[in-house]
C-alpha atoms as a PDB file:
ATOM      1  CA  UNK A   1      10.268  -3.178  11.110  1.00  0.00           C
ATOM      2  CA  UNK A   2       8.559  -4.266   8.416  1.00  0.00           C
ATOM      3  CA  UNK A   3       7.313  -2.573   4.869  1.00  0.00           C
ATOM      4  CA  UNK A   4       4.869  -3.606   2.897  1.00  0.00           C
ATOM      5  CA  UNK A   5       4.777  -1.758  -0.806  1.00  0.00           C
ATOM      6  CA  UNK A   6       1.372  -2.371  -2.789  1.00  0.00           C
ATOM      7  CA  UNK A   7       2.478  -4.400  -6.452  1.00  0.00           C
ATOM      8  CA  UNK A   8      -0.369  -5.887  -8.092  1.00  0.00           C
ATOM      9  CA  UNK A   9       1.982  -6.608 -11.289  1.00  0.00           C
ATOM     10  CA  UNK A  10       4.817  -7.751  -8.899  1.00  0.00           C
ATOM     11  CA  UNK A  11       7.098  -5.016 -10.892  1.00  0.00           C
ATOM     12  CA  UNK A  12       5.712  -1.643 -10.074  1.00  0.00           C
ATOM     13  CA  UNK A  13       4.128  -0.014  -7.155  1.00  0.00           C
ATOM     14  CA  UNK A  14       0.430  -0.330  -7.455  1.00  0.00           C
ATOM     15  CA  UNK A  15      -1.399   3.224  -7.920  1.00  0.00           C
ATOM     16  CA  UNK A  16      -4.792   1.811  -5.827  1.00  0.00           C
ATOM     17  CA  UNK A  17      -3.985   0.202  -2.841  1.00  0.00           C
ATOM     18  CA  UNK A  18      -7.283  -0.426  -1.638  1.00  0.00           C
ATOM     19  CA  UNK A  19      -7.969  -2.950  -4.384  1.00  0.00           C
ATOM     20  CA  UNK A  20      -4.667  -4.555  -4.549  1.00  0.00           C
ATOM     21  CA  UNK A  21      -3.950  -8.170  -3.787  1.00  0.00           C
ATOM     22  CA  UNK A  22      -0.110  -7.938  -4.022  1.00  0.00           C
ATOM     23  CA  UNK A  23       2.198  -6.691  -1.525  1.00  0.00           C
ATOM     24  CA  UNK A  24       6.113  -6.947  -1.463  1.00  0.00           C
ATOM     25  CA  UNK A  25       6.844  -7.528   2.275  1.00  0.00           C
ATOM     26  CA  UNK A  26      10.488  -6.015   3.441  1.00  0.00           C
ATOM     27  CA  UNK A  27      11.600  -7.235   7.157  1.00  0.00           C
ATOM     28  CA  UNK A  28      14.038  -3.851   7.528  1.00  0.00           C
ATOM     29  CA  UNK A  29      16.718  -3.712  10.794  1.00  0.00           C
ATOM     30  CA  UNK A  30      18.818  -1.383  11.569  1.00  0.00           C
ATOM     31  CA  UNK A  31      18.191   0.756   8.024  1.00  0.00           C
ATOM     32  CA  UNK A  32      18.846  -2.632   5.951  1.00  0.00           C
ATOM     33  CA  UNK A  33      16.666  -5.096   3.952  1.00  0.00           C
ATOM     34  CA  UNK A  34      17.025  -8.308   5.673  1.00  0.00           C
ATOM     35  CA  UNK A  35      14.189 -10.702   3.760  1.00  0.00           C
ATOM     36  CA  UNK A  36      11.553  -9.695   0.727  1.00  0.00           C
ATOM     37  CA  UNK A  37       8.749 -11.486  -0.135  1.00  0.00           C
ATOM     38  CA  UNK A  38       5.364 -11.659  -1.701  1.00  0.00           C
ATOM     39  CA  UNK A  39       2.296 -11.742  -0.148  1.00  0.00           C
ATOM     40  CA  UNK A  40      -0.382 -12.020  -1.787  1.00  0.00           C
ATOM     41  CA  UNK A  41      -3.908 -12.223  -0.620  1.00  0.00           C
ATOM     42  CA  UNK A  42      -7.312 -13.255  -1.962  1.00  0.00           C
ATOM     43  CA  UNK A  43     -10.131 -11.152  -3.408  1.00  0.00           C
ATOM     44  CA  UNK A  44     -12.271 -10.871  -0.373  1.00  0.00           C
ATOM     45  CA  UNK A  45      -8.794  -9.899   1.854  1.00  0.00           C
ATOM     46  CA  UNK A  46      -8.280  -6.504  -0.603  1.00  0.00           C
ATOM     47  CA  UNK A  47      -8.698  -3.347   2.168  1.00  0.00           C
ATOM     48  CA  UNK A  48     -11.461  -2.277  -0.601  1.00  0.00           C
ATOM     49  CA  UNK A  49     -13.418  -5.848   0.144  1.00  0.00           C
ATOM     50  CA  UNK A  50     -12.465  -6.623   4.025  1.00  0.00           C
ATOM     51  CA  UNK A  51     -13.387  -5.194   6.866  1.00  0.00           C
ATOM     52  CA  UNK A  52     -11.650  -2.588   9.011  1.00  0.00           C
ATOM     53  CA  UNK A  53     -12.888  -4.169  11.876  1.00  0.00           C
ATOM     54  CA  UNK A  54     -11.248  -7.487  11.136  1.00  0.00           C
ATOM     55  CA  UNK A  55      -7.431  -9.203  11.697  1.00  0.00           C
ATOM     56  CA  UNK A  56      -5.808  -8.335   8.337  1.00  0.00           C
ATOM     57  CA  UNK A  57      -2.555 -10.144   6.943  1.00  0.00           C
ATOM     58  CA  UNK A  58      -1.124  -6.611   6.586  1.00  0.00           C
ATOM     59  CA  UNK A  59      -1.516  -5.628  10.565  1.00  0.00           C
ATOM     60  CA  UNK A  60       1.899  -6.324  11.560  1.00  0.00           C
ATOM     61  CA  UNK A  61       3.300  -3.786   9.288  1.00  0.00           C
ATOM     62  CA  UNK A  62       4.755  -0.210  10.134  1.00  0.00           C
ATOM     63  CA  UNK A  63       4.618   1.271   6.784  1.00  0.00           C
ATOM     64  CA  UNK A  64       2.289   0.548   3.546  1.00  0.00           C
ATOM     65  CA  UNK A  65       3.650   2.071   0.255  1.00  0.00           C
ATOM     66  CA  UNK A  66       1.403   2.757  -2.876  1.00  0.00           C
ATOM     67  CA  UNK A  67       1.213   5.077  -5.686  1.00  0.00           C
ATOM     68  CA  UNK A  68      -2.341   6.309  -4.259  1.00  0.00           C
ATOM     69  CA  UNK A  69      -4.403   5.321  -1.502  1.00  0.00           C
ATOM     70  CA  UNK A  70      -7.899   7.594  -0.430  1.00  0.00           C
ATOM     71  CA  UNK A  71      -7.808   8.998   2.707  1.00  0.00           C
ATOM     72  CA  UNK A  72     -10.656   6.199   4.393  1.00  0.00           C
ATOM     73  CA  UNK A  73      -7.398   3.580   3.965  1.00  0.00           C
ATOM     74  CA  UNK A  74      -5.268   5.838   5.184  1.00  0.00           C
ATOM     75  CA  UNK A  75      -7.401   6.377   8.540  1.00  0.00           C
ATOM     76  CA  UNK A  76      -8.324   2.489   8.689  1.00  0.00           C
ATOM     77  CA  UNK A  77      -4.377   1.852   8.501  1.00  0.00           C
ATOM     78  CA  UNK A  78      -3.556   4.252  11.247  1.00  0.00           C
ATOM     79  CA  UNK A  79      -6.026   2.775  14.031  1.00  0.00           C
ATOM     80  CA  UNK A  80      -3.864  -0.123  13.222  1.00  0.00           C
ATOM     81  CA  UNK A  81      -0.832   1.858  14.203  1.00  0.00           C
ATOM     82  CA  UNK A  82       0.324   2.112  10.602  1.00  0.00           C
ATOM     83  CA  UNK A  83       1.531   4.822   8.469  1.00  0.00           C
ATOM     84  CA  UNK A  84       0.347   5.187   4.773  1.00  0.00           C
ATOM     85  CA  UNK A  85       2.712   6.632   2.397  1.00  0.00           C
ATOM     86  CA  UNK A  86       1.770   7.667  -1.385  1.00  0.00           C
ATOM     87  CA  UNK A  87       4.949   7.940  -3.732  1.00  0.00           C
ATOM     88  CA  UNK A  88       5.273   8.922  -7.113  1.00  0.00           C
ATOM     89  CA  UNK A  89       8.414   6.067  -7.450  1.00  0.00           C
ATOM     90  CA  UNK A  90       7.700   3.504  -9.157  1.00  0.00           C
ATOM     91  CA  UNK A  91       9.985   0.903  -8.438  1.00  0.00           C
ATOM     92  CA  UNK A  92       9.458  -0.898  -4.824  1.00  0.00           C
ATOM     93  CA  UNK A  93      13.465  -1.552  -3.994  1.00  0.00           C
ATOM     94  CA  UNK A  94      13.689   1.949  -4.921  1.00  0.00           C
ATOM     95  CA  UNK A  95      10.857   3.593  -2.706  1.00  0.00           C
ATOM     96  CA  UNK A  96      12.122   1.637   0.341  1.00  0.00           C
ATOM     97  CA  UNK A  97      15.422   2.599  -0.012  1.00  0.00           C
ATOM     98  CA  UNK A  98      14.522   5.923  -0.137  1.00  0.00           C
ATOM     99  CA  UNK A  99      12.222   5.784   2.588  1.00  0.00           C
ATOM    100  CA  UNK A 100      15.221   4.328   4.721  1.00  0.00           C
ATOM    101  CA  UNK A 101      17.529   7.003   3.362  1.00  0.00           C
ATOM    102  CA  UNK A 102      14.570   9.726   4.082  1.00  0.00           C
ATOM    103  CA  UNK A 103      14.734  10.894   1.301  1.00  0.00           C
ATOM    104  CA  UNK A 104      11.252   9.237  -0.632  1.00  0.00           C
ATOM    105  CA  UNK A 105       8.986  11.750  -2.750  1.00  0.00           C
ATOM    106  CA  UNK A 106       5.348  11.786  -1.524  1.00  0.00           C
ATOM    107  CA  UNK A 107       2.286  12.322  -3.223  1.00  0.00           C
ATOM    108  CA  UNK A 108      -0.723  13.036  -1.655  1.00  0.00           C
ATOM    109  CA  UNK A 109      -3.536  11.287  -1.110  1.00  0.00           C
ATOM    110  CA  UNK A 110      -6.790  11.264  -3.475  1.00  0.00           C
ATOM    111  CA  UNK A 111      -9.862  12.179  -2.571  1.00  0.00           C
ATOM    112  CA  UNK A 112     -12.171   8.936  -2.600  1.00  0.00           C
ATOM    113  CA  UNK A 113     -15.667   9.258  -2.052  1.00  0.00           C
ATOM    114  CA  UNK A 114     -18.194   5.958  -2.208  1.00  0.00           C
ATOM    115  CA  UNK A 115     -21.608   6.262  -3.255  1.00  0.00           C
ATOM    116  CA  UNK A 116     -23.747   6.380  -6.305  1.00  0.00           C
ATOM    117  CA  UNK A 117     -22.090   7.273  -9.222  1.00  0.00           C
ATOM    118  CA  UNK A 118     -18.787   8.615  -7.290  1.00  0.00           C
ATOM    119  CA  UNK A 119     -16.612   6.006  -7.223  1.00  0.00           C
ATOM    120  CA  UNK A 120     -13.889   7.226 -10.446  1.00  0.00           C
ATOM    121  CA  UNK A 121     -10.480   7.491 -10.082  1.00  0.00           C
ATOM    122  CA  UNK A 122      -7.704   9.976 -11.748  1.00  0.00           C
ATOM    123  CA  UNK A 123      -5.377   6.973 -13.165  1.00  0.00           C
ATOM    124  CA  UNK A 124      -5.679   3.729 -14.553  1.00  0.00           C
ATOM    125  CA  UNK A 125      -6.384   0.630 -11.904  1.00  0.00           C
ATOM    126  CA  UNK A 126      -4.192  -1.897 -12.418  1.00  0.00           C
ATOM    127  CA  UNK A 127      -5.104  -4.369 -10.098  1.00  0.00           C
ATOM    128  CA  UNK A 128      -7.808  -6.453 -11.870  1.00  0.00           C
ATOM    129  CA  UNK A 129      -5.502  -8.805 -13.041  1.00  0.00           C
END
């Protein structure tokens, strides 16, 4: 299985997933870590700037962590057979290990509407580094 937890600042789990660039990558078996790694991905390969339609670098994972995600990535992630999870944790060892455990928080996810004038979000984006 593998785990991919949104961290634009390579610390802390990334509150906007569709505009991050940096993922932590866990290949989990058998309930334990095995291999983390970055992966990090250029401008135009962001969910917010690719298309749904498209391969993705992210389509062979099971589970995408974040500290928000709207609900239009969470329905683009499960056609691809993936399961978007929002978290209040802030620490990415810590939400998978949780998540393995069953015992992660969840948040839920925001309400994200595009358009003219509507795109403004609750928390501070911190992935335009």
């Amino acid at each position: 299985m593998k785990i991919a937890v949104a961290s634009q600042n390579r610390h802390a789990i990334t509150e906007h997933a569709g505009r991050c660039r940096k993922f932590w990558i866990y290949q989990v078996e058998q309930g334990k870590t095995l291999h983390k790694e970055l992966l990090e991905l250029p401008k135009d390969q962001s969910f917010h700037d690719s298309s749904p339609h498209e391969s993705h670098p992210l389509d062979d994972v099971q589970i995408l962590i974040a500290g928000g995600m709207g609900q239009g990535l969470r329905q683009r992630l499960a056609m691809k057979g993936i399961t978007g999870l929002v978290t209040p944790e802030t620490d990415p060892d810590q939400a998978v290990s949780a998540y393995l455990a069953g015992t992660l928080t969840m948040g839920t996810p925001e309400p994200h509407a595009h358009g003219a004038g509507q795109h403004h979000h609750r928390h501070a984006d911190h992935c335009h580094h």
